[in-house]
N, C-alpha and C. Protein backbone atom coordinates (compact mmCIF):
# COMPACT_ATOMS: atom_id res chain seq x y z
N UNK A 1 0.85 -1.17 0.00
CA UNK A 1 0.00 0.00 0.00
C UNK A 1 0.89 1.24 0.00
N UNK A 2 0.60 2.08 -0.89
CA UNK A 2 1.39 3.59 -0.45
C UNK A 2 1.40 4.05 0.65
N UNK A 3 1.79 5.06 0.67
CA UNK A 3 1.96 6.15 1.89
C UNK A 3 1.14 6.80 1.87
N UNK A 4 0.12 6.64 2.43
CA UNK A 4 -1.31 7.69 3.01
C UNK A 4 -1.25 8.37 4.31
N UNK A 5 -1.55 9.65 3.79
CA UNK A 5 -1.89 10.42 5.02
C UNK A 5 -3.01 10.22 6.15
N UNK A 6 -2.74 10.77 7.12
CA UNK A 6 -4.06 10.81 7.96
C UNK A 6 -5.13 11.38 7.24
N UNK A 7 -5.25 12.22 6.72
CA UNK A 7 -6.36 12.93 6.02
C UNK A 7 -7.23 12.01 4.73
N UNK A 8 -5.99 11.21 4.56
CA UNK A 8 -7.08 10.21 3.39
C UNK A 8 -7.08 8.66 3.71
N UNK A 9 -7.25 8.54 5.04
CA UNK A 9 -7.45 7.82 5.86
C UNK A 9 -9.01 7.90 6.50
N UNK A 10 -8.75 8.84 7.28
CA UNK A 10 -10.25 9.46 7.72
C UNK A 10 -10.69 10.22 6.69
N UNK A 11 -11.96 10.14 6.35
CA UNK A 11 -12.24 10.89 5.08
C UNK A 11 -13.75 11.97 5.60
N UNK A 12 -14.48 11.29 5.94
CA UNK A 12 -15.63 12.46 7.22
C UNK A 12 -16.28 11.93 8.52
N UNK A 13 -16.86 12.22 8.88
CA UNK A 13 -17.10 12.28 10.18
C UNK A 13 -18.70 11.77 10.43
N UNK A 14 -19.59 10.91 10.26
CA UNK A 14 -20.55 10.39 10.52
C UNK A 14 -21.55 10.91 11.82
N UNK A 15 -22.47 11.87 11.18
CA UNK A 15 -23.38 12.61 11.94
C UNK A 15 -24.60 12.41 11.65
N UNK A 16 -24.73 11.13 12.72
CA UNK A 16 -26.64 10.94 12.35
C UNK A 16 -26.45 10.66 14.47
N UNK A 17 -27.91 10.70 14.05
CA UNK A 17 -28.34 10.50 15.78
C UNK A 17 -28.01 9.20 16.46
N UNK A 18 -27.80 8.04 16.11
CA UNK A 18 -26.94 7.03 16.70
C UNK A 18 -26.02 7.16 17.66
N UNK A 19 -24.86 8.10 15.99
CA UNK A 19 -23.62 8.06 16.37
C UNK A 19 -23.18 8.86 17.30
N UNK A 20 -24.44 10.38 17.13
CA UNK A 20 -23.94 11.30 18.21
C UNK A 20 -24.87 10.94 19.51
N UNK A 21 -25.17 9.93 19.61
CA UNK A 21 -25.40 8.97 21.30
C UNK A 21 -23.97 8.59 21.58
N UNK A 22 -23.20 8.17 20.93
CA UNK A 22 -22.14 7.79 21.46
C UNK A 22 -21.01 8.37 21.88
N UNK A 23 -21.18 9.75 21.32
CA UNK A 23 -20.23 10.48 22.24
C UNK A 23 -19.96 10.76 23.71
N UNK A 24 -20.98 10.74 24.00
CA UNK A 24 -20.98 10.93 25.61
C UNK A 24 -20.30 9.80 26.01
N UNK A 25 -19.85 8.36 25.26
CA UNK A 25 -19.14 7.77 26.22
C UNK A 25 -17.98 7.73 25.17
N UNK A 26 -17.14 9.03 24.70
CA UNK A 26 -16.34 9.27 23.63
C UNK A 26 -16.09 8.15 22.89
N UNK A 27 -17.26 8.04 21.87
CA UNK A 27 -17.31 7.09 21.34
C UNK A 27 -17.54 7.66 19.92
N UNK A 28 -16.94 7.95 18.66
CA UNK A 28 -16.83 8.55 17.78
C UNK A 28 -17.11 8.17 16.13
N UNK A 29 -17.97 8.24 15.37
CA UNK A 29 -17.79 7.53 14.14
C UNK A 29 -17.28 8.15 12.84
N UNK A 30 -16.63 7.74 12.11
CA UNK A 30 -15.91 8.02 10.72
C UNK A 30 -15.87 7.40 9.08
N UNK A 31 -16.35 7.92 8.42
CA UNK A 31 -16.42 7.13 7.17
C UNK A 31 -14.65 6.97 6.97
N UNK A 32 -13.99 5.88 6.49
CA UNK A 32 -12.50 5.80 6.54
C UNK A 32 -12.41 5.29 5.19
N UNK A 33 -10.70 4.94 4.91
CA UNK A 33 -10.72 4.22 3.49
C UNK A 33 -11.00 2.82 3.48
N UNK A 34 -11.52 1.98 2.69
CA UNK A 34 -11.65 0.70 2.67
C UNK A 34 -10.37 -0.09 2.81
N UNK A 35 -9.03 0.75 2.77
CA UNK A 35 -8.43 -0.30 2.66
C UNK A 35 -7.32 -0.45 3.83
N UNK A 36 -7.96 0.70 4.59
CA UNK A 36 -7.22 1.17 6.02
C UNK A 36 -7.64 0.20 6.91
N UNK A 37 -6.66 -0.34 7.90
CA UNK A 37 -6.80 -1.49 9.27
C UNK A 37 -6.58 -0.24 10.25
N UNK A 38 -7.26 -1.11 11.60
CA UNK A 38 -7.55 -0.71 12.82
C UNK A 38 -6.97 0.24 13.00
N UNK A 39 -5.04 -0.36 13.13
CA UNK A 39 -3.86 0.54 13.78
C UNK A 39 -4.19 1.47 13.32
N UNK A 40 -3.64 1.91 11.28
CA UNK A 40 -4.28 3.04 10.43
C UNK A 40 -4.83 3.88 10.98
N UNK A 41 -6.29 3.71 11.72
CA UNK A 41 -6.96 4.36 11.74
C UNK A 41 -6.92 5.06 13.23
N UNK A 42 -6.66 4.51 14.07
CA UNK A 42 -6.30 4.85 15.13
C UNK A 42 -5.30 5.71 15.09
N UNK A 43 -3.94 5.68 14.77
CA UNK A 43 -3.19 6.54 14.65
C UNK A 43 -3.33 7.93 14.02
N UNK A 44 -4.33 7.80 12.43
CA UNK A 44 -4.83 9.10 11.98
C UNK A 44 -5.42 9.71 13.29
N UNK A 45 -6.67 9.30 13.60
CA UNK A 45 -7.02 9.77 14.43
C UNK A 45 -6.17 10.49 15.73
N UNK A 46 -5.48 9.87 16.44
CA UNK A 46 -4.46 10.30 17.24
C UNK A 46 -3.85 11.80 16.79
N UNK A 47 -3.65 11.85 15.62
CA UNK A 47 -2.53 12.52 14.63
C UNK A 47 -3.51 13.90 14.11
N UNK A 48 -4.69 13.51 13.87
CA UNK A 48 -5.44 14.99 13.38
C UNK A 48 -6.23 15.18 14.47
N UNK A 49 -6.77 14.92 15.63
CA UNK A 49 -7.43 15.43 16.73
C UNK A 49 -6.77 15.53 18.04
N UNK A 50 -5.83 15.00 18.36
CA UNK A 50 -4.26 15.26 19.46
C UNK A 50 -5.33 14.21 20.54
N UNK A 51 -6.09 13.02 19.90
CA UNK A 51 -6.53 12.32 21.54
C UNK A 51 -5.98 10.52 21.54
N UNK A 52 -6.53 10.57 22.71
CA UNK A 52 -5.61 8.73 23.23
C UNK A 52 -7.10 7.88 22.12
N UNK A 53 -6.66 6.74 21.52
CA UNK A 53 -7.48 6.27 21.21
C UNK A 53 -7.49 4.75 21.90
N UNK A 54 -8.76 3.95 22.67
CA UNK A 54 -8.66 2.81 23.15
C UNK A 54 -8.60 1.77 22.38
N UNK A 55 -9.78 1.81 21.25
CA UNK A 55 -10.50 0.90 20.67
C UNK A 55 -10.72 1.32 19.19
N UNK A 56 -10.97 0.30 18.05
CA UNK A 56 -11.46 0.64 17.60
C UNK A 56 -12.82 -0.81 16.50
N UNK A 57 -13.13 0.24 16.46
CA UNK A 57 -14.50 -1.24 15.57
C UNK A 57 -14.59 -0.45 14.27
N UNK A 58 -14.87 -1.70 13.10
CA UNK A 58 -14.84 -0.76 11.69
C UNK A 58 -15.97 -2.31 11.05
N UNK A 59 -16.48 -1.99 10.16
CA UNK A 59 -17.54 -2.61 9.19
C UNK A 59 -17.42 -1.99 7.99
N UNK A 60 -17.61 -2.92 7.24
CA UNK A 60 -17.81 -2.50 5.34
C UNK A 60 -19.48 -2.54 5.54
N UNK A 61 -19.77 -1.12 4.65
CA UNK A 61 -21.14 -1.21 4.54
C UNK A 61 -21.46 -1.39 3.22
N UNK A 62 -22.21 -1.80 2.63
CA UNK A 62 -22.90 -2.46 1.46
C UNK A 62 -23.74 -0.66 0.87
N UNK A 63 -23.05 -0.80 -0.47
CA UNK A 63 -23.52 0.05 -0.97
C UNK A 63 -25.06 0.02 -1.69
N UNK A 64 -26.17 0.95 -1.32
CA UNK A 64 -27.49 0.88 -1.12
C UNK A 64 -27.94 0.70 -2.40
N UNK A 65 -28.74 0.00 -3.11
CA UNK A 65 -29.46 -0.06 -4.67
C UNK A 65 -30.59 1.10 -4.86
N UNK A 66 -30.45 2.22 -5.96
CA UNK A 66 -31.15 3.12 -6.16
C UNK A 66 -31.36 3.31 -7.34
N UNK A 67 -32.60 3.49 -7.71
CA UNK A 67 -32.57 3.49 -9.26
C UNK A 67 -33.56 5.03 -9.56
N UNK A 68 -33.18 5.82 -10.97
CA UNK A 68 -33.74 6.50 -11.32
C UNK A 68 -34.73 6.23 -12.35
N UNK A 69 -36.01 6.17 -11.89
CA UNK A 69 -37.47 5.84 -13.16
C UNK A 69 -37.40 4.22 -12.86
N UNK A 70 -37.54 3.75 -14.03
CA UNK A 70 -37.31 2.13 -13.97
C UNK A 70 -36.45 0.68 -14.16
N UNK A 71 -35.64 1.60 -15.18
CA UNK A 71 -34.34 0.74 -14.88
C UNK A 71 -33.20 1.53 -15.96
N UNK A 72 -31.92 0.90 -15.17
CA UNK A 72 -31.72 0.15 -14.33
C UNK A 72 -30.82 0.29 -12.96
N UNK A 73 -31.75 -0.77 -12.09
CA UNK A 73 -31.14 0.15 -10.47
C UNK A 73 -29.92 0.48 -11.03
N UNK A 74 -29.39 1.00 -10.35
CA UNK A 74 -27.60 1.28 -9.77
C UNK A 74 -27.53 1.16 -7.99
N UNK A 75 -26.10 1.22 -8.33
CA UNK A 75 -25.90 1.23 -6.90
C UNK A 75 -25.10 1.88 -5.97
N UNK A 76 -25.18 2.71 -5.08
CA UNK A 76 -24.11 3.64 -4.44
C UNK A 76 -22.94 3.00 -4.08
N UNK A 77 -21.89 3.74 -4.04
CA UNK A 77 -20.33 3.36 -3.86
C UNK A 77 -20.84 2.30 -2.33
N UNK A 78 -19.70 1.62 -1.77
CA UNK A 78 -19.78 0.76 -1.08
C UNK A 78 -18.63 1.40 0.33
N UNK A 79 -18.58 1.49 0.89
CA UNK A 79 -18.08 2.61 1.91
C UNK A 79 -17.35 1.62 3.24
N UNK A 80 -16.39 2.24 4.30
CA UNK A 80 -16.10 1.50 5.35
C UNK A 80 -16.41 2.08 6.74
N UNK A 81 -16.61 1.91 8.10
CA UNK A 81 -17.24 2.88 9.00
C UNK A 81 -15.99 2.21 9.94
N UNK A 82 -15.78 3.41 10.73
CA UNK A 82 -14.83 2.73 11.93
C UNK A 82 -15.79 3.70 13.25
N UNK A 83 -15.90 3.40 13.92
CA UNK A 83 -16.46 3.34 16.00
C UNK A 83 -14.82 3.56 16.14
N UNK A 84 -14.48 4.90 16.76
CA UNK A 84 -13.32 5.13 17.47
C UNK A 84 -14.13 5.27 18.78
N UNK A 85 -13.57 4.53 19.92
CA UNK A 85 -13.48 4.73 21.11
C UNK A 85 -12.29 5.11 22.09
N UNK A 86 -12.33 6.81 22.53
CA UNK A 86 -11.25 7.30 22.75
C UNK A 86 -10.94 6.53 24.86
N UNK A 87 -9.79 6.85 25.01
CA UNK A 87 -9.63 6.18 26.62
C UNK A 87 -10.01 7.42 27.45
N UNK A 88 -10.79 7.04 28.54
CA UNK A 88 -11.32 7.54 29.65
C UNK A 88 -10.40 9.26 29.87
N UNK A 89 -9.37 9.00 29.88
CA UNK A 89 -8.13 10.56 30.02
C UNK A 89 -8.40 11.02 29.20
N UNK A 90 -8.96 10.63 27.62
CA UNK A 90 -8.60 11.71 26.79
C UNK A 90 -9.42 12.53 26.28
N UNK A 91 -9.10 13.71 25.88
CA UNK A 91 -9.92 14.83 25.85
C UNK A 91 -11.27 14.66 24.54
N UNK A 92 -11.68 15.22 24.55
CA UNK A 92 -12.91 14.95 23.59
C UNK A 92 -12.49 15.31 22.36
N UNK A 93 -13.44 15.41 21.43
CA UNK A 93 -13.01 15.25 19.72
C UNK A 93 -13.81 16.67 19.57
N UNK A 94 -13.79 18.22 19.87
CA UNK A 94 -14.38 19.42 19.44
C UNK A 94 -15.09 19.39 18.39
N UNK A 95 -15.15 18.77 17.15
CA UNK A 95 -15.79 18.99 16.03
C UNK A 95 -17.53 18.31 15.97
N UNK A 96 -17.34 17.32 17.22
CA UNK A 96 -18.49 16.50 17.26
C UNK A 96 -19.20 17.42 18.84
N UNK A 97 -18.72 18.67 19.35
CA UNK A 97 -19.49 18.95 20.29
C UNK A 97 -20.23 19.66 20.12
N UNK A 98 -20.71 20.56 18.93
CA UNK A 98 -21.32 21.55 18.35
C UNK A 98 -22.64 20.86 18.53
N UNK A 99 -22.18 19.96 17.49
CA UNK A 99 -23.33 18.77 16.78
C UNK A 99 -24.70 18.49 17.58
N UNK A 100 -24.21 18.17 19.12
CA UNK A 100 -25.05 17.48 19.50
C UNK A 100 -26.53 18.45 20.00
């Protein structure tokens, strides 16, 4: 794999009402690259928000079938999600405190 930055690693920041339940137990979600592992992503993270990261959980999501008129479906890009869970010391993620 090349040399990827943090920035195209984490790519945005997942803001639906779920995810911002989980902040309160700094629990954080991110659309990432598909082809980024755990460490990857943890470390971006570390690296563009200055916090401890504990955990992390990631899933491939299945890109949704949508069609315009009657045919034929298509289908949206196919995407990866990572659950950062930061450790108890570390400071919160500012961009997700607006939000809530």
């Amino acid at each position: 794999m090349s040399a990827m930055t943090a920035y195209d690693i984490i790519k945005r920041p997942i803001i639906t009402e779920r995810s911002m339940a989980g902040t309160e137990m700094k629990r954080y979600t991110f659309e990432v690259a598909k082809d980024a592992n755990k460490i990857q992503i943890a470390k971006a993270v570390e690296e563009i928000f200055g916090v401890k990261v504990a955990k992390v959980n990631t899933l491939n999501m299945q890109g949704k079938e949508k069609r315009q008129g009657r045919w034929p479906a298509g289908r949206r890009a196919s995407w990866k999600k990572a659950m950062v869970t930061l450790t108890p010391d570390s400071k919160s993620i500012e961009l997700f405190e607006n939000m809530v």
